[in-house]
PDB file of N, CA and C in Angstrom:
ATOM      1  N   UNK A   1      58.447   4.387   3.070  1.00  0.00           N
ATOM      2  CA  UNK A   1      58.115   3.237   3.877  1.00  0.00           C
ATOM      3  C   UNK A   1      56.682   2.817   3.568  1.00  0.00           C
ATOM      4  N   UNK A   2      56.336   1.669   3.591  1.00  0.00           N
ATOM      5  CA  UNK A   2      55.049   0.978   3.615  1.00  0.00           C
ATOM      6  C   UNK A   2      54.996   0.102   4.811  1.00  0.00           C
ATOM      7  N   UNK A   3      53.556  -0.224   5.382  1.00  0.00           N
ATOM      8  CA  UNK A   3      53.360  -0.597   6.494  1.00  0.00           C
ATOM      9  C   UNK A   3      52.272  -1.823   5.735  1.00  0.00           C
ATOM     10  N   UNK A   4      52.308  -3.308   6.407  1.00  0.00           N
ATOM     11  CA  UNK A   4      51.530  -3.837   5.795  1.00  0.00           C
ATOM     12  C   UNK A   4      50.808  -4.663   7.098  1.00  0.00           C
ATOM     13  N   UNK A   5      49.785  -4.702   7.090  1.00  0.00           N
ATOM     14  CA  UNK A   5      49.255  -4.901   8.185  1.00  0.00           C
ATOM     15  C   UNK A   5      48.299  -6.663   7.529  1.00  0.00           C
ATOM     16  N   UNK A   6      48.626  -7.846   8.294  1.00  0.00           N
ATOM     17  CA  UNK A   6      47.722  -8.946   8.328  1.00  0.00           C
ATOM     18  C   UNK A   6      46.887  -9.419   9.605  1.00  0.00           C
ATOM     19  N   UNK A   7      45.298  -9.230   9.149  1.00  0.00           N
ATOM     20  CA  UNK A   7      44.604  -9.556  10.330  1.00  0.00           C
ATOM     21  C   UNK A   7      44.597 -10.855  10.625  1.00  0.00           C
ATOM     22  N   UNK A   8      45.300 -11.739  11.740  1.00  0.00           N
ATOM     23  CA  UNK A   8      45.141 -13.099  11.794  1.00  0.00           C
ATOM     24  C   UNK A   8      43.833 -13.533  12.322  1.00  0.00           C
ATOM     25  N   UNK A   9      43.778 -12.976  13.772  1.00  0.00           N
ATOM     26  CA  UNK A   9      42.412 -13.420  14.764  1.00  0.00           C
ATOM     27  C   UNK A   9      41.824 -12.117  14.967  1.00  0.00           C
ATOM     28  N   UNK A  10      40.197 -12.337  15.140  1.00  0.00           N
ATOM     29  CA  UNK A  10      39.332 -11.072  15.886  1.00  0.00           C
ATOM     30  C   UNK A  10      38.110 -11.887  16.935  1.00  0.00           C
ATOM     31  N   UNK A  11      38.052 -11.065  17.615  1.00  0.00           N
ATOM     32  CA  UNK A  11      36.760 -11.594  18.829  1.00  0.00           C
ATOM     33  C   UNK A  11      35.507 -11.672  17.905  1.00  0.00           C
ATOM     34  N   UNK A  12      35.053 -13.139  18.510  1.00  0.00           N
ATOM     35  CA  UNK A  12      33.490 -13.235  17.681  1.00  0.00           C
ATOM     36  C   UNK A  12      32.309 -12.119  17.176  1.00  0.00           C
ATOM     37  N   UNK A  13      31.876 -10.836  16.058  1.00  0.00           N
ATOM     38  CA  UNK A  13      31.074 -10.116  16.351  1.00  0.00           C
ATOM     39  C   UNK A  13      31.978  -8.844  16.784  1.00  0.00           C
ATOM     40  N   UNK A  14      33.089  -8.565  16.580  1.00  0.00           N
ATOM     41  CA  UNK A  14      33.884  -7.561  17.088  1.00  0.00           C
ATOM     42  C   UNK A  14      33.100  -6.066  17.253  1.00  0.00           C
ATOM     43  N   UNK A  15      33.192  -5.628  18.101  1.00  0.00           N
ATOM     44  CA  UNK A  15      32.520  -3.792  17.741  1.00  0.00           C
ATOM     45  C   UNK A  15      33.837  -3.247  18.014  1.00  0.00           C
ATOM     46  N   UNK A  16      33.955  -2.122  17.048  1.00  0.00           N
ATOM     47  CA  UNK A  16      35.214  -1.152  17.235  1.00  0.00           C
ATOM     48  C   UNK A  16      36.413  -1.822  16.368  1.00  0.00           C
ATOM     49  N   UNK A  17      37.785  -1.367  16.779  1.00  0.00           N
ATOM     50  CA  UNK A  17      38.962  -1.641  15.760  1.00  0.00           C
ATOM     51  C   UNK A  17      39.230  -1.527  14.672  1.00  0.00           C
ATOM     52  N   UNK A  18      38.553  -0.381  14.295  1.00  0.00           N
ATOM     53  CA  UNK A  18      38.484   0.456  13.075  1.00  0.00           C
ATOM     54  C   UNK A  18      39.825   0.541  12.974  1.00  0.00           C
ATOM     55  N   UNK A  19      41.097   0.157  11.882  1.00  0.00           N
ATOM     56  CA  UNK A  19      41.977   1.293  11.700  1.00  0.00           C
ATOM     57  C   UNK A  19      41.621   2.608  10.863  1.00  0.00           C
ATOM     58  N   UNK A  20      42.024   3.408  11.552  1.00  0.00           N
ATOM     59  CA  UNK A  20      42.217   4.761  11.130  1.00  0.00           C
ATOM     60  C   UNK A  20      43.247   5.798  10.229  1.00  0.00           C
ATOM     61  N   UNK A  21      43.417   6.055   9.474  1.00  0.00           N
ATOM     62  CA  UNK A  21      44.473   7.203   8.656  1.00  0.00           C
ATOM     63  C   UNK A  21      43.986   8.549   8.602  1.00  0.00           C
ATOM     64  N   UNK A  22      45.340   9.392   8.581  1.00  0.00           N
ATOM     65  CA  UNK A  22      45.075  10.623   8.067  1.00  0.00           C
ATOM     66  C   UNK A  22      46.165  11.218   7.919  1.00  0.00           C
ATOM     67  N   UNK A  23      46.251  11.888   7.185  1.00  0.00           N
ATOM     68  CA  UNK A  23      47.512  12.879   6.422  1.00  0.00           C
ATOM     69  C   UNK A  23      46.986  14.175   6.733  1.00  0.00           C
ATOM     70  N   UNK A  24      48.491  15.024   7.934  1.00  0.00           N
ATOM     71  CA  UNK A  24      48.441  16.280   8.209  1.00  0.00           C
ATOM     72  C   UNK A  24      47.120  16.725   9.120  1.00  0.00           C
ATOM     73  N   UNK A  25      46.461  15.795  10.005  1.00  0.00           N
ATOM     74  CA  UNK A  25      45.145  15.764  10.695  1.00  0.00           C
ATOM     75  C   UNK A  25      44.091  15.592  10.101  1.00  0.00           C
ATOM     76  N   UNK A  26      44.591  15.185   8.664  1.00  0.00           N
ATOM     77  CA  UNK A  26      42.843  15.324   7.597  1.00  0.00           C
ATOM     78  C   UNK A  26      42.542  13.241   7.834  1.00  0.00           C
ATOM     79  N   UNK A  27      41.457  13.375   8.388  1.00  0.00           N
ATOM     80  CA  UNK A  27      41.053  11.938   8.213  1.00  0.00           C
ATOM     81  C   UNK A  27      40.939  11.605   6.651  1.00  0.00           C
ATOM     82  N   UNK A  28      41.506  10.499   6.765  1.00  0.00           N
ATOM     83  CA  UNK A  28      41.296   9.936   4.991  1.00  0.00           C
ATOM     84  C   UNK A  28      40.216   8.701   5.050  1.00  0.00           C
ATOM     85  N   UNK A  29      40.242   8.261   5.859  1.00  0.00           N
ATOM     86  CA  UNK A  29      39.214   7.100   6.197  1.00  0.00           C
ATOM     87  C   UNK A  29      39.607   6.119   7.350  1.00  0.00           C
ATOM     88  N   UNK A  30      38.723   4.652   7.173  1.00  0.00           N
ATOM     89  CA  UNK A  30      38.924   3.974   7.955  1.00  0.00           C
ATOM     90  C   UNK A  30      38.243   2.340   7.633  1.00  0.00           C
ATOM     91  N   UNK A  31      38.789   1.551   8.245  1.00  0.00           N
ATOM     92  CA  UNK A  31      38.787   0.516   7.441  1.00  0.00           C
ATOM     93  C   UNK A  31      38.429  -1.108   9.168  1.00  0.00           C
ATOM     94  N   UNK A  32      37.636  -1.575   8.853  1.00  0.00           N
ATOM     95  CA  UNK A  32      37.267  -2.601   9.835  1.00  0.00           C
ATOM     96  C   UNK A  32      37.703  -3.795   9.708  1.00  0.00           C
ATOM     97  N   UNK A  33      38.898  -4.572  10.211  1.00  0.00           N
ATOM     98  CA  UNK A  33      39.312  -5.205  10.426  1.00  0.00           C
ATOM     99  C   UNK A  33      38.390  -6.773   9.821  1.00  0.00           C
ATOM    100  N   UNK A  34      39.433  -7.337   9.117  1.00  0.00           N
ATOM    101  CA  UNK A  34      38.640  -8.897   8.578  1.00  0.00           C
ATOM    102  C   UNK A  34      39.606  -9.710   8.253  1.00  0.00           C
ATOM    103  N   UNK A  35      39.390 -10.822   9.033  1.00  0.00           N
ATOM    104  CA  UNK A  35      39.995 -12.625   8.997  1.00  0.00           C
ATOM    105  C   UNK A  35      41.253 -12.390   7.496  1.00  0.00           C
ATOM    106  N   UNK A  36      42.104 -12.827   7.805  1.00  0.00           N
ATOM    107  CA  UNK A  36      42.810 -12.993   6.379  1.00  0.00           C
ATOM    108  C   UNK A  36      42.958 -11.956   5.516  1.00  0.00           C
ATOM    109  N   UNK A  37      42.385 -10.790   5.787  1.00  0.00           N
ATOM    110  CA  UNK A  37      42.765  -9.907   5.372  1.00  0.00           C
ATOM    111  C   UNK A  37      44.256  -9.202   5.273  1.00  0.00           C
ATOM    112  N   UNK A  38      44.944  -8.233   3.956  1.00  0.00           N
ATOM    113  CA  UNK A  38      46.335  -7.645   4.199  1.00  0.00           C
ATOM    114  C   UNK A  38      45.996  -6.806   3.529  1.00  0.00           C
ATOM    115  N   UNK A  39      46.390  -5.326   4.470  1.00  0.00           N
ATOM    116  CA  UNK A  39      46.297  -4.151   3.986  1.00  0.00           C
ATOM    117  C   UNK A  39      47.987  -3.388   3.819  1.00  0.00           C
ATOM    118  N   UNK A  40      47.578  -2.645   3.205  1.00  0.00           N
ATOM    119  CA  UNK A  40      49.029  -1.575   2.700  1.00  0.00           C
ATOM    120  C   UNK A  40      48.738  -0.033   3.108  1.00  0.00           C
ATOM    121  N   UNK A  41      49.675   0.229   3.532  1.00  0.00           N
ATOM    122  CA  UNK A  41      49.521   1.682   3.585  1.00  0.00           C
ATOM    123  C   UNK A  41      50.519   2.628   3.490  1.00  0.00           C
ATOM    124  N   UNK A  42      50.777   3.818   3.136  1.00  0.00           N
ATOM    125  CA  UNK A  42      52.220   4.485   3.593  1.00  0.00           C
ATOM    126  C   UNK A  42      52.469   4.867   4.844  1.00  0.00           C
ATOM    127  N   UNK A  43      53.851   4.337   5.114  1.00  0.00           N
ATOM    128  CA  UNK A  43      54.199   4.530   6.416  1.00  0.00           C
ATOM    129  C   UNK A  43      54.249   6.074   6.861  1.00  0.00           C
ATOM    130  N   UNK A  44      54.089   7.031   5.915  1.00  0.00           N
ATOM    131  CA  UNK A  44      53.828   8.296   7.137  1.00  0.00           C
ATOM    132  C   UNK A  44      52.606   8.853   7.175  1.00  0.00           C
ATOM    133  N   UNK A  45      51.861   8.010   6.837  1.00  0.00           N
ATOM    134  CA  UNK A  45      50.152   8.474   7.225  1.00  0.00           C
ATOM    135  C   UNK A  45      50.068   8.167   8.986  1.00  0.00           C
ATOM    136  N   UNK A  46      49.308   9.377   9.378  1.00  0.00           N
ATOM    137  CA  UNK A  46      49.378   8.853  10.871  1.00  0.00           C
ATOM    138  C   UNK A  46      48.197   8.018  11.129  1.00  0.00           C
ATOM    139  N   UNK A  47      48.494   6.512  11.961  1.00  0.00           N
ATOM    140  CA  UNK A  47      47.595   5.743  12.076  1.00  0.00           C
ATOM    141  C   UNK A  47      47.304   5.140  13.165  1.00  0.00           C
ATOM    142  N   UNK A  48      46.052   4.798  13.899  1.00  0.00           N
ATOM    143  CA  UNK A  48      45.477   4.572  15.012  1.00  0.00           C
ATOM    144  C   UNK A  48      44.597   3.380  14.796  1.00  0.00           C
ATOM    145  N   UNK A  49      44.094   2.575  15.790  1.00  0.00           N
ATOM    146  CA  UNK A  49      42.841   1.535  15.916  1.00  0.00           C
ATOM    147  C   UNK A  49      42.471   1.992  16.577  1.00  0.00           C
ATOM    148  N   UNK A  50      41.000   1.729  16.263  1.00  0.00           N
ATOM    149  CA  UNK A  50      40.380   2.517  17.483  1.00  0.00           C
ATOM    150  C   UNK A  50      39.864   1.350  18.628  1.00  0.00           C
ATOM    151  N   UNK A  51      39.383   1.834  19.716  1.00  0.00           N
ATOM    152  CA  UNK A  51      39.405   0.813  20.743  1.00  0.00           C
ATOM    153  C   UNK A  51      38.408  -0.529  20.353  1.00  0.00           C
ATOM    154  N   UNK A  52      38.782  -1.414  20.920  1.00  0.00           N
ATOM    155  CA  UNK A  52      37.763  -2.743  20.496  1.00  0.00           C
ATOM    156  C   UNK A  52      37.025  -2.562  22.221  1.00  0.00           C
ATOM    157  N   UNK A  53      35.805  -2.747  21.477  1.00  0.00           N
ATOM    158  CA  UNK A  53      34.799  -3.047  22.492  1.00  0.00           C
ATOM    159  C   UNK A  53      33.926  -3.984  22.960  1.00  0.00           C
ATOM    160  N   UNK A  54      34.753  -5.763  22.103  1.00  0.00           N
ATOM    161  CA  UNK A  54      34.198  -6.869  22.385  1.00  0.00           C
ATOM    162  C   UNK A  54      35.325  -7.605  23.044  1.00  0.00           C
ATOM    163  N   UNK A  55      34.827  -8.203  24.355  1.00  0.00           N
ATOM    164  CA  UNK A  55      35.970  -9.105  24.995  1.00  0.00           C
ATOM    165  C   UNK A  55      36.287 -10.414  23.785  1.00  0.00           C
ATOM    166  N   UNK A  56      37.629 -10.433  24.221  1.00  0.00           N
ATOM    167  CA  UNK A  56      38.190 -11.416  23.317  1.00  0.00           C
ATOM    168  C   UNK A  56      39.825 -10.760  22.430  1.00  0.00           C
ATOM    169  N   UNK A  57      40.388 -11.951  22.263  1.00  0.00           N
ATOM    170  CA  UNK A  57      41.479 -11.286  21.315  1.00  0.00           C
ATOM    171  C   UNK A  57      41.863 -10.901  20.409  1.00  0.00           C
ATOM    172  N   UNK A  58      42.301  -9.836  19.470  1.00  0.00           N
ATOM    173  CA  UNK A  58      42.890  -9.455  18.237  1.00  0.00           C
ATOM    174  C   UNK A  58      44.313  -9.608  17.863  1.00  0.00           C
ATOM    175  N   UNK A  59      44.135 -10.686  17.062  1.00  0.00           N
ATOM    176  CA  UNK A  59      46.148 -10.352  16.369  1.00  0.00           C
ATOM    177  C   UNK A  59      46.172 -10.321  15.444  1.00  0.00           C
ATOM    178  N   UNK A  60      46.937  -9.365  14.958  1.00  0.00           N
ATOM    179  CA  UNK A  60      47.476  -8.766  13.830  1.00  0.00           C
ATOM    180  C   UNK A  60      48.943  -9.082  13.712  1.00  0.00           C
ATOM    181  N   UNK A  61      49.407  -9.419  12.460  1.00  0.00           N
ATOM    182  CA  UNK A  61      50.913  -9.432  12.096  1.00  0.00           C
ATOM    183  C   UNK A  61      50.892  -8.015  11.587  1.00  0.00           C
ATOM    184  N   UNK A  62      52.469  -6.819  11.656  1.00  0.00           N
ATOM    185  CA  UNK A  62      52.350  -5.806  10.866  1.00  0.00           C
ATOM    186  C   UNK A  62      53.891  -5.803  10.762  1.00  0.00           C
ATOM    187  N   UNK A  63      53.782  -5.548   8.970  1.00  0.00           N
ATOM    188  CA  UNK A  63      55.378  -5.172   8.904  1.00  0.00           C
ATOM    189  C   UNK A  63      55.320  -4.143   8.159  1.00  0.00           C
ATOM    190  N   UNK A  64      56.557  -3.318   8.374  1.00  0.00           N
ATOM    191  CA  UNK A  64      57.128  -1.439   8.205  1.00  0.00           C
ATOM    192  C   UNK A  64      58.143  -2.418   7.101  1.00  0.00           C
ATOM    193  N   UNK A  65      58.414  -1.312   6.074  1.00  0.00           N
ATOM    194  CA  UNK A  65      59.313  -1.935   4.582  1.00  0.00           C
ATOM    195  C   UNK A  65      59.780  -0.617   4.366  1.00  0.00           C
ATOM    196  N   UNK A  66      61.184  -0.637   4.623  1.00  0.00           N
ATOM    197  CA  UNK A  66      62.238   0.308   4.223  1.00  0.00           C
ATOM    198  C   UNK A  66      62.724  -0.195   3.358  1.00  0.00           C
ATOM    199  N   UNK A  67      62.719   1.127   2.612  1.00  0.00           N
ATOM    200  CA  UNK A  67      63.821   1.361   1.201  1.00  0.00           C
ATOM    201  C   UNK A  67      65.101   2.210   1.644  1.00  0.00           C
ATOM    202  N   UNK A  68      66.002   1.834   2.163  1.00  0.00           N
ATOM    203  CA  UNK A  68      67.139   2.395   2.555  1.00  0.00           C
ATOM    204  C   UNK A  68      68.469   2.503   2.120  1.00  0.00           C
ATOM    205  N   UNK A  69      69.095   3.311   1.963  1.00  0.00           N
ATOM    206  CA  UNK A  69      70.565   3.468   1.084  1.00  0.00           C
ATOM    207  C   UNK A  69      71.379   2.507   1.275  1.00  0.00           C
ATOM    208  N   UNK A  70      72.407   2.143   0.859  1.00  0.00           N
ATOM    209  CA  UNK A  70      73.474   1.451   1.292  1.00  0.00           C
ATOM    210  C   UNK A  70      74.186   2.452   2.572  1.00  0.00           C
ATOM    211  N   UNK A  71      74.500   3.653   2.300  1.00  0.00           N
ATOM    212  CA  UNK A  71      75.049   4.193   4.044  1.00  0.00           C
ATOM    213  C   UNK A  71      73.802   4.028   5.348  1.00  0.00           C
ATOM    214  N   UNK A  72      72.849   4.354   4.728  1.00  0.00           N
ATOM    215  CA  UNK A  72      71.891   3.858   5.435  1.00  0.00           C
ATOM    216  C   UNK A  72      71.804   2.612   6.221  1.00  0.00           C
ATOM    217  N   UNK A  73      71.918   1.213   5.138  1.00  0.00           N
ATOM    218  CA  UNK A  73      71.961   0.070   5.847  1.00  0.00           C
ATOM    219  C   UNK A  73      73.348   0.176   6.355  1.00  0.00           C
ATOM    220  N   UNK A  74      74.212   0.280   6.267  1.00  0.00           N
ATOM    221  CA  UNK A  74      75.600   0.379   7.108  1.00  0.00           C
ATOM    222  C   UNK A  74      75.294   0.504   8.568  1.00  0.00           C
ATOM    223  N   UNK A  75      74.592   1.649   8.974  1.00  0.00           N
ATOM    224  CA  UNK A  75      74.668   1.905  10.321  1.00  0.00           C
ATOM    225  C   UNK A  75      73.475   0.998  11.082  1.00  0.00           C
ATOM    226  N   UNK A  76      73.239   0.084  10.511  1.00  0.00           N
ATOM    227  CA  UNK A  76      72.410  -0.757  11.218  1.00  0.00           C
ATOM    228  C   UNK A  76      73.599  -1.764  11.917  1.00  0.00           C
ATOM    229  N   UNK A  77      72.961  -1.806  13.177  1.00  0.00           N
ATOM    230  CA  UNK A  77      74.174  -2.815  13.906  1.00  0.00           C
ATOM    231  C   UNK A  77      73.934  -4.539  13.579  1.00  0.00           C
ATOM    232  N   UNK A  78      74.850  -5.313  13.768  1.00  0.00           N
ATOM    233  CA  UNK A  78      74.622  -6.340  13.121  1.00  0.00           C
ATOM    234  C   UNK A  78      74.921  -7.850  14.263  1.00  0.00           C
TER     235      UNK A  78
END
């Protein structure tokens, strides 16, 4: 799986909303959120934002991308 994350909006001056990764509890890094930006990642890295600490709103589009079998897609209901 891949996870692809697009930053649409952030609060003016944002502090915080770091996303975060790490594989098996090992931090791998972290990455600060920017306008128009699209990131990739593998979907089993475990991943967090960290809290935003400027009033105002954040949206993000994020889409998860399965590679799945044909029995696989079968049992998806339709």
């Amino acid at each position: 799986m891949v996870v692809s994350v697009l930053c649409v909006r952030l609060p003016l001056n944002m502090e915080g909303g770091e996303l975060v990764l790490k594989a098996n509890k090992r931090h791998l890094g972290q990455t600060q959120p920017q306008i128009n930006t699209l990131l990739h990642f593998q979907g089993d890295l475990t991943h967090a934002v960290n809290p935003v600490k400027t009033p105002g709103y954040r949206l993000s589009l994020v889409c998860e991308q399965y590679n799945l079998t044909d029995g696989e897609q079968e049992k998806i209901p339709h």
